[in-house]
Protein backbone atom coordinates (compact mmCIF):
# COMPACT_ATOMS: atom_id res chain seq x y z
CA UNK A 1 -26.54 6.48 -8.57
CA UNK A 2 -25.65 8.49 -5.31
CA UNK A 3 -25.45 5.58 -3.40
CA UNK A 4 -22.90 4.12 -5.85
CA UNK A 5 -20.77 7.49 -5.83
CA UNK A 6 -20.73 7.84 -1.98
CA UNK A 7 -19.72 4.42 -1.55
CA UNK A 8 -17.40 4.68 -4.44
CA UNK A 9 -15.79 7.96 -2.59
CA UNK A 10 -15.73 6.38 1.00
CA UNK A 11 -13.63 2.69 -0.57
CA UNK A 12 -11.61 4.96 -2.43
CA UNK A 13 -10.63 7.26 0.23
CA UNK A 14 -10.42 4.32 3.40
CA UNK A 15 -8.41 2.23 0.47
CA UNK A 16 -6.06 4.52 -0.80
CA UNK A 17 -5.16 6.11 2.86
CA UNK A 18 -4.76 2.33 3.68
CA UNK A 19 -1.89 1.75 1.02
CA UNK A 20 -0.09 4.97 1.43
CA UNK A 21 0.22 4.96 4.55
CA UNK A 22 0.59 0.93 5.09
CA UNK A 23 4.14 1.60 2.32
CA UNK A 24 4.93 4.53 4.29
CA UNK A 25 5.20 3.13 7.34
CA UNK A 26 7.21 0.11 5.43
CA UNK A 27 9.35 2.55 4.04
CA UNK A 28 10.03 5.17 7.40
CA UNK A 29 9.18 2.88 10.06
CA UNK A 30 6.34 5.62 11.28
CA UNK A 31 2.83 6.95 10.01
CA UNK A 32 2.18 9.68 7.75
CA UNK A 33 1.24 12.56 10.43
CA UNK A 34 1.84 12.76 13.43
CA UNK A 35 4.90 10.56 15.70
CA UNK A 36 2.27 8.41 17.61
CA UNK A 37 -0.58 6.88 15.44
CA UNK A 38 -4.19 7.36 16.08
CA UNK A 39 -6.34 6.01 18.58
CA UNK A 40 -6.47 2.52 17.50
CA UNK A 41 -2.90 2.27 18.02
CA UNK A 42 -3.88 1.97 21.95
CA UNK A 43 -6.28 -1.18 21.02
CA UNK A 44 -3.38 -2.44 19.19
CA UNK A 45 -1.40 -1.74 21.56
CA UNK A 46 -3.12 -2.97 24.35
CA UNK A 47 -3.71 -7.13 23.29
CA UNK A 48 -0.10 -6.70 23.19
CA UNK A 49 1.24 -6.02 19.28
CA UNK A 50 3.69 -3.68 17.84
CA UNK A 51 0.95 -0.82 15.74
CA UNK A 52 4.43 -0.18 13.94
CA UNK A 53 4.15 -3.83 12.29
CA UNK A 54 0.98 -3.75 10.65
CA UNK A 55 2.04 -1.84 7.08
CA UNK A 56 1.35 -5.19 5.11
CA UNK A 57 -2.27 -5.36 6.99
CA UNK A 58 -3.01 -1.64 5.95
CA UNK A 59 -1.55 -2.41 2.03
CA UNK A 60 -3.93 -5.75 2.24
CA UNK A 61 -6.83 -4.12 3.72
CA UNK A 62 -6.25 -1.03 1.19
CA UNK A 63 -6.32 -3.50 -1.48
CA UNK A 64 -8.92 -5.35 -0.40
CA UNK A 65 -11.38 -2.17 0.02
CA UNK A 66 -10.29 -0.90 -3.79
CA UNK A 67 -10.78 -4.51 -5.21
CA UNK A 68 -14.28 -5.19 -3.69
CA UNK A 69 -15.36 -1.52 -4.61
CA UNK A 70 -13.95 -2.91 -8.43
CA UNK A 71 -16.14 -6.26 -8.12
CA UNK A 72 -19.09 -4.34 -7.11
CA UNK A 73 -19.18 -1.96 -9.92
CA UNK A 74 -18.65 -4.30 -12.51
CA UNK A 75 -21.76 -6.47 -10.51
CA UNK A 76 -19.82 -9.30 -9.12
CA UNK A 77 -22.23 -10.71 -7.23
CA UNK A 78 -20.28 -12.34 -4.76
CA UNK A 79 -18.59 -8.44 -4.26
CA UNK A 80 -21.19 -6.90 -2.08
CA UNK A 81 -20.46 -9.99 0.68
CA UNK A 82 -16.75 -9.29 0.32
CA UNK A 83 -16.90 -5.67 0.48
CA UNK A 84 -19.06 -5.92 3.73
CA UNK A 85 -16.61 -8.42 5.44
CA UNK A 86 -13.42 -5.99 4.62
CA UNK A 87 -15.46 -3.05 6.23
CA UNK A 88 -16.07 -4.89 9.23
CA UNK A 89 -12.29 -5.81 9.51
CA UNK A 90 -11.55 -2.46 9.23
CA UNK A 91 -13.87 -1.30 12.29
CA UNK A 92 -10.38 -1.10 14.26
CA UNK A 93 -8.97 1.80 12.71
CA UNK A 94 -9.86 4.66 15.05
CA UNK A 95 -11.55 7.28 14.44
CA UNK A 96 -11.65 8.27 10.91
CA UNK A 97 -11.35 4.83 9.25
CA UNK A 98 -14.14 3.65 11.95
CA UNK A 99 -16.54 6.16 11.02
CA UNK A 100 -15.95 5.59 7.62
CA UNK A 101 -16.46 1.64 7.88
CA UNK A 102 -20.25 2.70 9.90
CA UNK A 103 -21.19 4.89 6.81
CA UNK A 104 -20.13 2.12 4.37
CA UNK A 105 -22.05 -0.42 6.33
CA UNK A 106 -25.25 1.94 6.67
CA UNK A 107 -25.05 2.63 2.90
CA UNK A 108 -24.49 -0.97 1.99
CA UNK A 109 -27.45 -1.97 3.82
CA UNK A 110 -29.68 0.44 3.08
CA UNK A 111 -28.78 0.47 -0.81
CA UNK A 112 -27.83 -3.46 -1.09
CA UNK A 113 -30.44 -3.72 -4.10
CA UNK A 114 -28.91 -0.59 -5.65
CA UNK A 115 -25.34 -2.02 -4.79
CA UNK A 116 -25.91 -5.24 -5.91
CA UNK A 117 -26.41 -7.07 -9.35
């Protein structure tokens, strides 16, 4: 069960920040915070794309993290694949949302019987 709650609390969290600030940056043409975005801006940055572009990304990634979190609690069993895929795609997303993705990829490991059907 406490596998299923952190897990629950990390998509949530990664998922929702995702989509807020993924339609705020739609909607003000900057992040929620602070005027430069975090770290993984600079990766972003640095192959060469505009960090300010990638709103849609964060609402599809968002999305993405609160639908697989969905599948997995109602046992999907295809879910626990997809969820692990979307956490690796969000590795990027220094520092919080990479932490975040490590825990979630530790847990879902570690707890994939518990996690899965």
């Amino acid at each position: 069960m406490v596998p299923k709650i952190i897990t629950s609390l990390i998509a949530m969290v990664v998922g929702g920040w995702m989509i807020f600030d993924g339609i705020h940056v739609l909607s003000t043409g900057k992040y929620f915070g602070p005027e430069k975005p975090g770290p993984w801006s600079d990766v972003v940055a640095s192959i060469g794309l505009d960090p300010f572009r990638f709103g849609v990304l964060f609402i599809v990634l968002g999305l993405l993290w609160l639908l697989f979190l969905t599948a997995m609690l109602l046992h999907q069993p295809w879910a626990w694949y997809a969820a692990l895929v979307t956490t690796i795609l969000t590795l990027w997303y220094l520092p919080v949302g990479t932490v975040l993705s490590l825990v979630y990829i530790v847990l879902l490991l570690v707890f994939r019987s518990k996690l899965q059907v």
